[in-house]
Protein backbone atom coordinates (compact mmCIF):
# COMPACT_ATOMS: atom_id res chain seq x y z
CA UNK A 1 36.16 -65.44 47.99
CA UNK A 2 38.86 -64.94 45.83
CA UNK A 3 40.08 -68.10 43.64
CA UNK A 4 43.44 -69.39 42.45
CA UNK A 5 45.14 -67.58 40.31
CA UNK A 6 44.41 -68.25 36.63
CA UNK A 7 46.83 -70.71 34.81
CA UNK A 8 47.41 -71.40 31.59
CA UNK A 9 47.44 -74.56 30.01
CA UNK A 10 49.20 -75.66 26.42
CA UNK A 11 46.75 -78.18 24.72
CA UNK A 12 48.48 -80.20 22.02
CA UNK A 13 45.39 -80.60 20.00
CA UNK A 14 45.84 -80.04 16.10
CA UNK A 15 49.64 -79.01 17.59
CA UNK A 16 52.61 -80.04 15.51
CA UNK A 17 54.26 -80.87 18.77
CA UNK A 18 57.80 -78.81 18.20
CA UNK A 19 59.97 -78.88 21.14
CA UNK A 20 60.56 -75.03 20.49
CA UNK A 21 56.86 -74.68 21.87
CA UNK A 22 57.58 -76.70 24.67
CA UNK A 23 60.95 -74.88 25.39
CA UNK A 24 59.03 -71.84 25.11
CA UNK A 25 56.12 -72.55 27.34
CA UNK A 26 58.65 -73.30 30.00
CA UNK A 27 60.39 -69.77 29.31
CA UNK A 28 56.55 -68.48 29.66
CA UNK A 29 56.46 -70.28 32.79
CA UNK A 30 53.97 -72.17 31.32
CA UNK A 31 54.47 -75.52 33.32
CA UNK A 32 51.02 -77.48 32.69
CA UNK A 33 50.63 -79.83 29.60
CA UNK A 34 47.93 -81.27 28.14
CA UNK A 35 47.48 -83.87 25.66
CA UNK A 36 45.10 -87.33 24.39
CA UNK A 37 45.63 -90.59 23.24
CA UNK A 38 44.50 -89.96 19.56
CA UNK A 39 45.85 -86.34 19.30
CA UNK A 40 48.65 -86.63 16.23
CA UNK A 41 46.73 -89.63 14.76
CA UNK A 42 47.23 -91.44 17.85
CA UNK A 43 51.05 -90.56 18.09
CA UNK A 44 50.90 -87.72 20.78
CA UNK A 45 52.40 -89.53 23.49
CA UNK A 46 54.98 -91.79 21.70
CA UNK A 47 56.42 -88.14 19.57
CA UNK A 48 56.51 -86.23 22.88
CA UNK A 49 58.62 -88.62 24.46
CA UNK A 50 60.93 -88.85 21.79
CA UNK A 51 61.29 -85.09 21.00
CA UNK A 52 61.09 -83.90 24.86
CA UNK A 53 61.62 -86.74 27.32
CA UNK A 54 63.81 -84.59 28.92
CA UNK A 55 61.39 -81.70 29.21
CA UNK A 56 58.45 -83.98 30.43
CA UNK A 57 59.61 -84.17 34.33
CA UNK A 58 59.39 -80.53 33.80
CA UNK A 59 55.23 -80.32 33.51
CA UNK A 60 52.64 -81.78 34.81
CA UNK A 61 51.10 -84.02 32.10
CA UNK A 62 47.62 -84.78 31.73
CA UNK A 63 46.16 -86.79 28.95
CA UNK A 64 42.81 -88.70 27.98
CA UNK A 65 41.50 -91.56 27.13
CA UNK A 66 38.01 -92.89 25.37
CA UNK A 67 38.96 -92.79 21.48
CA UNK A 68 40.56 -96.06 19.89
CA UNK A 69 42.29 -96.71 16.50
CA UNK A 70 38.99 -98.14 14.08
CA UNK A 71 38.35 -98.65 10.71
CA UNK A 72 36.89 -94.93 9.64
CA UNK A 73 39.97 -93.47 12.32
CA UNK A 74 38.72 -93.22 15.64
CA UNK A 75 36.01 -95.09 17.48
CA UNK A 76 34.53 -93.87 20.89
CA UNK A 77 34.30 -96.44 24.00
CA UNK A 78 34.03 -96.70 27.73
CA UNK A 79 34.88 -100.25 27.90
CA UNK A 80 36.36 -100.57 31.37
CA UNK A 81 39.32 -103.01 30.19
CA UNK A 82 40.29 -101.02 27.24
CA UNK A 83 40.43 -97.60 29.11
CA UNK A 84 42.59 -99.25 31.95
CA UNK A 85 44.53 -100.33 29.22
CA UNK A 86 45.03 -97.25 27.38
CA UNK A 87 46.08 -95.66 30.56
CA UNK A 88 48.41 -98.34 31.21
CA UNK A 89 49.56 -97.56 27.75
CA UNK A 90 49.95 -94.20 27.61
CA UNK A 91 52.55 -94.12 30.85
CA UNK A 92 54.54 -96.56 29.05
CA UNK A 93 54.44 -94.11 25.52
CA UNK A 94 55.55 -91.22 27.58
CA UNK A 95 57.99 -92.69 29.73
CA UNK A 96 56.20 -91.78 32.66
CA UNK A 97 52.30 -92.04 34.87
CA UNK A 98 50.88 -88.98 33.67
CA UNK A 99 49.90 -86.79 36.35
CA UNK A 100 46.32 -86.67 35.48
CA UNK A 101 44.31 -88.89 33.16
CA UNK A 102 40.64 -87.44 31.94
CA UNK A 103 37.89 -89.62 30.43
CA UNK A 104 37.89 -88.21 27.31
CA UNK A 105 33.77 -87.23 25.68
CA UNK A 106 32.48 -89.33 27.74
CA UNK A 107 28.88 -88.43 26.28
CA UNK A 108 29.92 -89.73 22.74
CA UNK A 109 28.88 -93.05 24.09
CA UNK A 110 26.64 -92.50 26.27
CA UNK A 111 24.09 -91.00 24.00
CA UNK A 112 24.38 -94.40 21.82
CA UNK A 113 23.85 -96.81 25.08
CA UNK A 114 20.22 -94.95 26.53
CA UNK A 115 19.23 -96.42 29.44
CA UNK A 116 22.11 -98.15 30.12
CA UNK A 117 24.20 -95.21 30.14
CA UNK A 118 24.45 -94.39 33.81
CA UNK A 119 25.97 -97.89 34.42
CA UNK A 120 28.18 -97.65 31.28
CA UNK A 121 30.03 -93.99 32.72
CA UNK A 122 29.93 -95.84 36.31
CA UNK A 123 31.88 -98.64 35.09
CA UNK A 124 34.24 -96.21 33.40
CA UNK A 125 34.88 -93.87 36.55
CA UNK A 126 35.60 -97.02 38.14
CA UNK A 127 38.03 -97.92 35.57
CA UNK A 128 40.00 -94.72 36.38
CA UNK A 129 39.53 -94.79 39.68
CA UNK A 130 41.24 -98.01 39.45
CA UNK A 131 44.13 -97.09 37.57
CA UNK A 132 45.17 -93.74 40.04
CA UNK A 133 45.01 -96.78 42.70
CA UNK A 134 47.38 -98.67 40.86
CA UNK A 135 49.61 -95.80 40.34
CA UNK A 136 49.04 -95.52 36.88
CA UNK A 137 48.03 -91.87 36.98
CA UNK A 138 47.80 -89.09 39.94
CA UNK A 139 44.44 -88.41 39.24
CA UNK A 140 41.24 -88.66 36.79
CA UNK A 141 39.25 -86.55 35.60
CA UNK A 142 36.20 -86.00 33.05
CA UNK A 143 36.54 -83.73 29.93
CA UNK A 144 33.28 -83.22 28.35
CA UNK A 145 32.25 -81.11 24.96
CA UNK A 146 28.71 -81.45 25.79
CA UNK A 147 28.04 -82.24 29.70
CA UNK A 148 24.67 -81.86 29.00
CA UNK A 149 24.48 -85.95 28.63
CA UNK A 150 26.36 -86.54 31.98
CA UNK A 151 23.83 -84.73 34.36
CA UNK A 152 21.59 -87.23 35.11
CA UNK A 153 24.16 -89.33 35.69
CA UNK A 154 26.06 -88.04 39.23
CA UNK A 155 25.60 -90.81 41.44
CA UNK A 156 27.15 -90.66 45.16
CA UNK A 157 28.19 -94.26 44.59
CA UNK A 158 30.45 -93.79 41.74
CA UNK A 159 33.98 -91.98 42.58
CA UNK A 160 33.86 -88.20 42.09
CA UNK A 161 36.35 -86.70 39.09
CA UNK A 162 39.54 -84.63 40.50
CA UNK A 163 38.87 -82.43 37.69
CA UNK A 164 36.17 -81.26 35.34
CA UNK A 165 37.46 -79.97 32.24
CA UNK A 166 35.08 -78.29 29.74
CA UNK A 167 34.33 -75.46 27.17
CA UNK A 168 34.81 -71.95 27.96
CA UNK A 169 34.36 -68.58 26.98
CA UNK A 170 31.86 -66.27 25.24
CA UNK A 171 31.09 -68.85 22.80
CA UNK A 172 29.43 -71.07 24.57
CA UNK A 173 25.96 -71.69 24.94
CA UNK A 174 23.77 -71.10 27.67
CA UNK A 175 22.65 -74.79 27.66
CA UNK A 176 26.21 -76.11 28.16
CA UNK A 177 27.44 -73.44 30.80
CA UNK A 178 24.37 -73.92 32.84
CA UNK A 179 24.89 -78.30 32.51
CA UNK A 180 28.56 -77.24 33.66
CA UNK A 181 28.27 -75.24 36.58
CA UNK A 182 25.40 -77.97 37.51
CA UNK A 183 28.20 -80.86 37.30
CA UNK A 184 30.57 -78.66 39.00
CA UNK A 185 28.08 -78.18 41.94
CA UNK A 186 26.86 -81.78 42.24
CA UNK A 187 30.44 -82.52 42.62
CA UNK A 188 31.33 -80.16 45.35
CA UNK A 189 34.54 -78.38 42.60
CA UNK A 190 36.38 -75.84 43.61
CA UNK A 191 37.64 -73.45 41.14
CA UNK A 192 41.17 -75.12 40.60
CA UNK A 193 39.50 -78.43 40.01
CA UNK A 194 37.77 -77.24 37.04
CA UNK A 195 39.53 -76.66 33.70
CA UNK A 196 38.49 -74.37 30.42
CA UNK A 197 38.86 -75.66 26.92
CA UNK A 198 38.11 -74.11 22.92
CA UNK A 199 38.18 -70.47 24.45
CA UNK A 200 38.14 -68.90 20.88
CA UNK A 201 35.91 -71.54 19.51
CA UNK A 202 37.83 -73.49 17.28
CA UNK A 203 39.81 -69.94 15.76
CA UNK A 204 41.27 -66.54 16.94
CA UNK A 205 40.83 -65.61 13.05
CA UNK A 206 36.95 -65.87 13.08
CA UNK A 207 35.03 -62.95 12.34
CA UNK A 208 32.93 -63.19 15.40
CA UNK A 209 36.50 -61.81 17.34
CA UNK A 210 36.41 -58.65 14.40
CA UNK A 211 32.74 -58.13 15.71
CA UNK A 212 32.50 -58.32 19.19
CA UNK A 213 34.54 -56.05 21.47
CA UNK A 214 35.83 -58.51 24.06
CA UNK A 215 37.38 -55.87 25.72
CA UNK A 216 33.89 -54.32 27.42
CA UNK A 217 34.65 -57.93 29.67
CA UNK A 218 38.13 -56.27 31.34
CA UNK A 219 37.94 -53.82 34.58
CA UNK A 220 41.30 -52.05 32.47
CA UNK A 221 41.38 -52.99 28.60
CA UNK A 222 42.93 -50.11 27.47
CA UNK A 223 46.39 -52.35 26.76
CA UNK A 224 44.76 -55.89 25.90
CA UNK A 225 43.73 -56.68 22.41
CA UNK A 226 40.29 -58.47 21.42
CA UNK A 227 41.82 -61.97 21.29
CA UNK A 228 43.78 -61.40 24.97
CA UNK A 229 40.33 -59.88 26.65
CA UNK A 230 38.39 -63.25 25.00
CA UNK A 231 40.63 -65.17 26.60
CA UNK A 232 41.26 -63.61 29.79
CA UNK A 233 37.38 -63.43 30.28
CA UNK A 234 36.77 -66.92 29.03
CA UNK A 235 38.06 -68.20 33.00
CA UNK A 236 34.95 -66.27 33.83
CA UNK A 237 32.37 -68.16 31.85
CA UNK A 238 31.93 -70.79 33.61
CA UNK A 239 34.38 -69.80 36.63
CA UNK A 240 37.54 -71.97 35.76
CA UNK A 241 41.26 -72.20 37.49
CA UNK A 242 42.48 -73.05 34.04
CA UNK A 243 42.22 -73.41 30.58
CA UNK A 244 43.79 -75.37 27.96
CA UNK A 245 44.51 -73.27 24.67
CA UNK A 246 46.53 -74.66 21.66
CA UNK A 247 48.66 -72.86 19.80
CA UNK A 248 52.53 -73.61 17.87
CA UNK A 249 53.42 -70.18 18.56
CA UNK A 250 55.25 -69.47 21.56
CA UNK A 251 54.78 -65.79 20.86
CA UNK A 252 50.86 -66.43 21.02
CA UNK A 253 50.90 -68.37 23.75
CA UNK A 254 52.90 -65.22 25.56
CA UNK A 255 50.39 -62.92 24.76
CA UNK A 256 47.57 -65.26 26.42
CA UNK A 257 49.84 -65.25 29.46
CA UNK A 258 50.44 -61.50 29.66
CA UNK A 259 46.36 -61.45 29.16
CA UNK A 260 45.95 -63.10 32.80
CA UNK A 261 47.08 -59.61 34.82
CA UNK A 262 43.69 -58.11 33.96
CA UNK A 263 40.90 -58.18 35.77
CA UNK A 264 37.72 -59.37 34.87
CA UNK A 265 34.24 -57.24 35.26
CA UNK A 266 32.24 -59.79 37.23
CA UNK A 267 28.94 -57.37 36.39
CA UNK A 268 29.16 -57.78 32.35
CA UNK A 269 29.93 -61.10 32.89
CA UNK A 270 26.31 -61.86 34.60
CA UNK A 271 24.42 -59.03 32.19
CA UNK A 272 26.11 -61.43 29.64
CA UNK A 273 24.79 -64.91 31.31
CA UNK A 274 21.47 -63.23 31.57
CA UNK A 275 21.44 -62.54 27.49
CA UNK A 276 22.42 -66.09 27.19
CA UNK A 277 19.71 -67.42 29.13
CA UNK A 278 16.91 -64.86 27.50
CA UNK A 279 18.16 -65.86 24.05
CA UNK A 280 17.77 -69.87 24.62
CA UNK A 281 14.60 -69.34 26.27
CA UNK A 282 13.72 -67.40 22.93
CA UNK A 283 14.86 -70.59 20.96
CA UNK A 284 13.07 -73.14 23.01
CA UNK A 285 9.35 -71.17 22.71
């Protein structure tokens, strides 16, 4: 069955937040923002309302929560009071209930709080769960670097994420694509319910990009560079509706846009997954 269309997302992470990338994303018809508390050294939501509150009603906003102003520059919690407060926070910073709220590495903490873990990321979900009820947000969500640390800890009793957001493309591991599509299966996701992050790993200027020929991933790549066919083939690994990708160019962003016409060749994709999977079981003997 076919899925939803692929949509691009502009992540403000390490973004300088210029209203001419915002103006332009709109131009792109790039309509979906995405943003966290302590992106801009904590100042993400507070300089996009004053730059662009009159762009704002013209995305959908989602942000995150989890990382706090402390004394080396960021501290990691799941403290049910302090998240419902940071999401009560960040409405009132951007002038508005973002539309989507996501519990931001959750597995930072969790890996510090063993075997008390699975109660500490219930008490968070319930957190969130409790500010969409309130009308804080429009939805929650869990964006996770490593889901590895979150497995074991799907419970039926603890509300169910709108949205799984995590890494994608032909970076990643076979260990985190395989704890993904697990989450994403536990939880009954669709497609559009499940976002893409770090497609280029950090850099479209690494030398990995120079060496591998992206392009082999595209049914027609004949018109795409490397950096367009990474991207556009990123949605497939794991299967995502979207993905978040920074970037202060406009013109960038446009070419990562014009990148979502091609079409994907499902069959590398698995030969690839299979490579993956032979390589880490290589590792692990």
């Amino acid at each position: 069955m076919r899925g939803p269309d692929p949509r691009v997302v502009l992540g403000l992470h390490r973004s300088r937040h210029e209203r001419r990338l915002l103006t332009g994303a709109l131009d792109l018809g790039v309509t979906a923002l995405d943003t966290s508390t302590n992106y801009l050294r904590f100042r993400s939501h507070q300089v996009l309302a004053r730059k662009a509150a009159d762009l704002l009603p013209k995305f959908t906003v989602s942000t995150k929560v989890g990382y706090f102003p402390g004394s080396d520059g960021a501290e990691h919690s799941l403290d049910p009071t302090r998240l419902n407060s940071a999401v009560e926070e960040a409405a009132n910073d951007l002038g508005r209930e973002p539309d989507l709220v996501f519990l931001h590495n959750p597995e930072h903490s969790l890996r510090k709080t063993v075997p008390h873990a699975k109660d500490l990321l219930a008490a968070a979900c319930f957190a969130l769960d409790d500010a969409k009820e309130k009308g804080l947000c429009g939805a929650w969500g869990i964006a996770s670097w490593d889901p590895s640390p979150v497995l074991s800890l799907v419970d039926l009793t603890v509300p169910r994420p709108s949205v799984l957001m995590v890494r994608a493309g032909l970076l990643v591991g076979a260990r985190t694509l395989d704890a993904a599509e697990t989450l994403i299966h536990a939880w009954n996701l669709g497609c559009g319910e499940v976002w893409g992050m770090s497609p280029f790993g950090g850099s479209t200027s690494a030398s990995v990009w120079d060496r591998l020929d992206s392009r082999l991933f595209l049914q027609d790549s004949g018109r795409l560079s490397r950096v367009q066919a990474a991207f556009r083939a990123a949605y497939h690994l794991p299967r995502v509706g979207s993905i978040a990708v920074g970037t202060d160019e406009p013109t960038h962003l446009g070419e990562l846009v014009g990148a979502l016409a091609a079409e994907v060749e499902e069959r590398t994709v698995q030969e690839y997954r299979k490579l993956l999977r032979d390589r880490s079981r290589d590792h692990c003997a």
